[in-house]
N, C-alpha and C. Protein backbone atom coordinates (compact mmCIF):
# COMPACT_ATOMS: atom_id res chain seq x y z
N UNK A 1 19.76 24.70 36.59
CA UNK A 1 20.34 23.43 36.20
C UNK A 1 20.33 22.51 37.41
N UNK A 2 20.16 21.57 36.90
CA UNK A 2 19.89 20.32 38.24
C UNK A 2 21.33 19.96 39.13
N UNK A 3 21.55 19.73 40.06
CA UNK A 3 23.35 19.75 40.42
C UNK A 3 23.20 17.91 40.10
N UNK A 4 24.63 17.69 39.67
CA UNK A 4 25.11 16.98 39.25
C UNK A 4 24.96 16.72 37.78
N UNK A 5 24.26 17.48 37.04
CA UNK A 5 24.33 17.22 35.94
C UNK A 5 25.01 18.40 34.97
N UNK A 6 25.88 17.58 33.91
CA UNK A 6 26.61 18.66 33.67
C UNK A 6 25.77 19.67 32.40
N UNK A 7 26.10 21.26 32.36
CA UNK A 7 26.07 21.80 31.39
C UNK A 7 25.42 21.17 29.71
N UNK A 8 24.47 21.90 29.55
CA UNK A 8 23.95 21.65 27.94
C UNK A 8 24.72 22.71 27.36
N UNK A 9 25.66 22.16 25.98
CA UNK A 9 25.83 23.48 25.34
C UNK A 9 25.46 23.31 24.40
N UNK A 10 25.15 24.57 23.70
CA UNK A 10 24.78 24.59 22.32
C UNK A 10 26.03 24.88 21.40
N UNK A 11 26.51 25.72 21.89
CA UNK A 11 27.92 26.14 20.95
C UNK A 11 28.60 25.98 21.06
N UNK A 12 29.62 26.01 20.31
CA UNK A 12 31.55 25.24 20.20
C UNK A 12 31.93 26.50 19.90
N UNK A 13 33.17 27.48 20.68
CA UNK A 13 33.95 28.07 20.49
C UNK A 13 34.99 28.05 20.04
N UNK A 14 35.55 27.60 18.47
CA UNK A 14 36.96 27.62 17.82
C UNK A 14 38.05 28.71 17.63
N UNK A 15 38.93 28.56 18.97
CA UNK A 15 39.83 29.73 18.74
C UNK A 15 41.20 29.61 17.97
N UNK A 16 41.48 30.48 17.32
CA UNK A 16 42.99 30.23 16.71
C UNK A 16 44.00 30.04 17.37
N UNK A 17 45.00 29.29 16.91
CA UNK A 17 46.41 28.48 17.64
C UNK A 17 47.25 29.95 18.22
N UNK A 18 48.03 30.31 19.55
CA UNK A 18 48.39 31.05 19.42
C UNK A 18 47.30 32.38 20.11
N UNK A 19 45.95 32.53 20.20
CA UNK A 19 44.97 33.61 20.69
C UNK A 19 44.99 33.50 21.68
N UNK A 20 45.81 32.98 22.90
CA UNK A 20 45.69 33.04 24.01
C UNK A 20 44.70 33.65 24.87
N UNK A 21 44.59 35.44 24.68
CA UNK A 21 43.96 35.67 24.94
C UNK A 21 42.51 36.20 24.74
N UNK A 22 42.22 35.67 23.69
CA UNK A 22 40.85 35.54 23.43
C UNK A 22 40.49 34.07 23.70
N UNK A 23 41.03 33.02 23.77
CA UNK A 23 40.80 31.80 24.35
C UNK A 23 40.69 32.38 25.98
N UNK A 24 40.77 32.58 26.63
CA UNK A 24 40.87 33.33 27.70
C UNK A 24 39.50 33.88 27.99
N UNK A 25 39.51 34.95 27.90
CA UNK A 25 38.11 35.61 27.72
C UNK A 25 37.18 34.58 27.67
N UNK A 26 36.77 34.05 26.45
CA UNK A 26 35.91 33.05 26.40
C UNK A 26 35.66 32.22 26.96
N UNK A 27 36.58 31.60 27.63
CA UNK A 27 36.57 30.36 28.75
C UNK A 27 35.76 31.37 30.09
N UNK A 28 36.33 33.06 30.26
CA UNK A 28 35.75 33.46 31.56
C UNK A 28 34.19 33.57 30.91
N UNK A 29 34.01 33.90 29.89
CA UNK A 29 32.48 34.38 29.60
C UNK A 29 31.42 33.47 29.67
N UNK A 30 31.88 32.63 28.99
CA UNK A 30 30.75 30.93 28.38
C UNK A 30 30.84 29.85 29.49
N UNK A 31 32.35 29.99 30.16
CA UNK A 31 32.29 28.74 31.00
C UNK A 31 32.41 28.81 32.49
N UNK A 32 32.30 30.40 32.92
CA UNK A 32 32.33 30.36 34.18
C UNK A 32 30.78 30.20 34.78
N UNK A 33 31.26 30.31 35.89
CA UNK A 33 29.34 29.82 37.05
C UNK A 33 28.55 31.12 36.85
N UNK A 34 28.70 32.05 36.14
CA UNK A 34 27.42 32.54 36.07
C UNK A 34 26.71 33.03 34.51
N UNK A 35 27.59 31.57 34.16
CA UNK A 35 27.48 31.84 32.14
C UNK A 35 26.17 31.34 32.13
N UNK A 36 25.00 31.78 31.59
CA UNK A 36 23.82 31.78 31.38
C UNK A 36 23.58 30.38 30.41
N UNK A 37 24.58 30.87 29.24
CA UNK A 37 24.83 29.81 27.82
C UNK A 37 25.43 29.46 28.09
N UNK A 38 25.89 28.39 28.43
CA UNK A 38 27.43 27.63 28.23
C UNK A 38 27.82 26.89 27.15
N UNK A 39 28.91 27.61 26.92
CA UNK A 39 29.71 27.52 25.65
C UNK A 39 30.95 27.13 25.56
N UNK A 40 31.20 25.87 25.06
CA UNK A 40 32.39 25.04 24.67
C UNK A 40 33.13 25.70 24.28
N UNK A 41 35.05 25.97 24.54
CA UNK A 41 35.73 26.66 24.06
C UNK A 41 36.89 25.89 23.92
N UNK A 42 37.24 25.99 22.61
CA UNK A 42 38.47 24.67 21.79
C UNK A 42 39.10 25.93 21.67
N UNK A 43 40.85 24.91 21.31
CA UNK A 43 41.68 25.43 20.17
C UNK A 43 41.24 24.76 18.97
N UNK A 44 41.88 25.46 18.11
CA UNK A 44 41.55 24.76 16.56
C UNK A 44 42.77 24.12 16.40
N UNK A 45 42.34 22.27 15.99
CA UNK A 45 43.66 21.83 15.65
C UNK A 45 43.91 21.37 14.86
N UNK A 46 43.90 22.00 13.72
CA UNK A 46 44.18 22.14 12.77
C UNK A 46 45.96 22.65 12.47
N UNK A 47 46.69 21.99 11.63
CA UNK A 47 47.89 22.02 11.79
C UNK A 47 48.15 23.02 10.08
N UNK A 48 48.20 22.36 8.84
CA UNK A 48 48.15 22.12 7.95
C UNK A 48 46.87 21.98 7.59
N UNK A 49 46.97 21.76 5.66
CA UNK A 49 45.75 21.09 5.01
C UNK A 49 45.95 19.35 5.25
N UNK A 50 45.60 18.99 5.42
CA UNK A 50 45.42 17.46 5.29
C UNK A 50 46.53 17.03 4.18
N UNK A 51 46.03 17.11 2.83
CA UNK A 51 46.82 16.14 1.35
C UNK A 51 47.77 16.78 1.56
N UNK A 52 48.85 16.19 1.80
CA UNK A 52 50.68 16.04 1.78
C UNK A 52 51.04 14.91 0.93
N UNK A 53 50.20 14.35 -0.34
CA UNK A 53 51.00 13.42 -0.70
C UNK A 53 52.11 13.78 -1.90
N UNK A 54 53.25 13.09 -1.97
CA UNK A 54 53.91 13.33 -3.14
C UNK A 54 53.25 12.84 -4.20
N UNK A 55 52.67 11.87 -4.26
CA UNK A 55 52.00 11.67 -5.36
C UNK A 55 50.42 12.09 -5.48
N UNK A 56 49.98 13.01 -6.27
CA UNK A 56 49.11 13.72 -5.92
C UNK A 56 48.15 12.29 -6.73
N UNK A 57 46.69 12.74 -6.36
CA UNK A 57 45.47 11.33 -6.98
C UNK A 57 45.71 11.99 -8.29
N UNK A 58 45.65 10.65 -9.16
CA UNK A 58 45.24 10.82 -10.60
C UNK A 58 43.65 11.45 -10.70
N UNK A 59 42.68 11.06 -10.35
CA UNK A 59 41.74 11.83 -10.32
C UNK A 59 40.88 12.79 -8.96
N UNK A 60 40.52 13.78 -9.66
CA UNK A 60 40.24 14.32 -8.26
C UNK A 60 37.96 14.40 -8.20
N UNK A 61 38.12 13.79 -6.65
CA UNK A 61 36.82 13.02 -6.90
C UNK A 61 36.20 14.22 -5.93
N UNK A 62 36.71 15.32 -5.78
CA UNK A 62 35.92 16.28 -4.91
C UNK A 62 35.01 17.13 -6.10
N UNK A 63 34.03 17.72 -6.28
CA UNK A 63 33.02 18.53 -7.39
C UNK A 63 33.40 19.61 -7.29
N UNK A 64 33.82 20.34 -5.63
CA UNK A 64 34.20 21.63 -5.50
C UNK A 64 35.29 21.75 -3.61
N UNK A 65 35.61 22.48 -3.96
CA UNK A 65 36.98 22.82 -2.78
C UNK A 65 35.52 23.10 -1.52
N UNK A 66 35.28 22.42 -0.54
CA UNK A 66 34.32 22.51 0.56
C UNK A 66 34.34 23.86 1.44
N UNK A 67 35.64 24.24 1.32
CA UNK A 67 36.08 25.46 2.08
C UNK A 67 35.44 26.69 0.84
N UNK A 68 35.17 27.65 2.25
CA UNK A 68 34.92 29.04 1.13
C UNK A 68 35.38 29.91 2.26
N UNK A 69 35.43 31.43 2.22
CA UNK A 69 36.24 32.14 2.92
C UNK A 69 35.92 32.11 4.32
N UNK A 70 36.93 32.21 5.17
CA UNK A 70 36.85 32.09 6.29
C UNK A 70 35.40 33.30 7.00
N UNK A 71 35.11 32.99 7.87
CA UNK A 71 34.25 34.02 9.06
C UNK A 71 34.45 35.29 9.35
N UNK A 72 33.95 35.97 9.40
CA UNK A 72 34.14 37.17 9.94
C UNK A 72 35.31 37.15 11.25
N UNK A 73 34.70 36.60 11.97
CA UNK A 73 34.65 36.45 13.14
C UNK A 73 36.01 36.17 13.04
N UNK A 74 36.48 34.85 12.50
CA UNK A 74 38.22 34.16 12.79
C UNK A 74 38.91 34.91 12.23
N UNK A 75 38.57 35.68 10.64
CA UNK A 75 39.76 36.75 10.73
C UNK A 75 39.71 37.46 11.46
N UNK A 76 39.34 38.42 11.81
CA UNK A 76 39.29 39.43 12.57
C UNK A 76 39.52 39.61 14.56
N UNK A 77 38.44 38.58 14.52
CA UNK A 77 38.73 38.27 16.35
C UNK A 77 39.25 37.20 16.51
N UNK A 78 39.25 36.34 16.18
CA UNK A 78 40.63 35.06 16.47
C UNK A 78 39.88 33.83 16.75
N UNK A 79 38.44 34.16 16.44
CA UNK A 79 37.51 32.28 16.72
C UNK A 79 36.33 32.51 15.48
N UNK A 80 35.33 31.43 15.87
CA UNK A 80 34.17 31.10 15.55
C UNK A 80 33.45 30.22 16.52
N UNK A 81 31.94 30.70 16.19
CA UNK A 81 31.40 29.90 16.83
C UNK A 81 30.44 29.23 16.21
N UNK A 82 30.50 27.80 16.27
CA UNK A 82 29.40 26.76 15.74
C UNK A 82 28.73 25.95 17.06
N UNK A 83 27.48 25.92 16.41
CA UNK A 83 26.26 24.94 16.99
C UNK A 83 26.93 23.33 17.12
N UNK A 84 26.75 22.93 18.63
CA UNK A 84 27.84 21.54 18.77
C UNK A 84 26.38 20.45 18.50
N UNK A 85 26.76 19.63 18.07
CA UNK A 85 26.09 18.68 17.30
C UNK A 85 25.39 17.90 18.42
């Protein structure tokens, strides 16, 4: 890598709220100086679902719920990893 220029990553590391230490790990693996890949490592911030309204929409303009079951990966080990845009 050229000095001064920063890191290409390809991947985003989403860890769960609370995984401390698998947020951990990952930061030593992907983002230290002799990480080959370097790999972005988030919390997920995600709080809630989004719709909290009391008044729910009279019509619902979604075709299907976008979500389908979570990853292997986040149940089990406490992240995911996606390709950063």
């Amino acid at each position: 890598m050229a000095p001064g220029h920063p890191p290409v990553t390809a991947f985003v590391a989403v860890v769960q709220r609370g995984r401390v230490g698998v947020y951990e790990t990952l930061k030593a693996e992907f983002e230290g100086e002799d990480a080959t890949r370097p790999v972005q490592v988030v919390w997920d911030r995600r709080r809630a679902d989004r719709r909290r309204q009391a008044n729910p929409a009279t019509v619902e303009r979604r075709q299907l719920d976008r979500r389908g079951r979570p990853l292997h990966t986040w149940t089990t080990l406490g992240f995911v990893l996606v390709p950063d845009r």
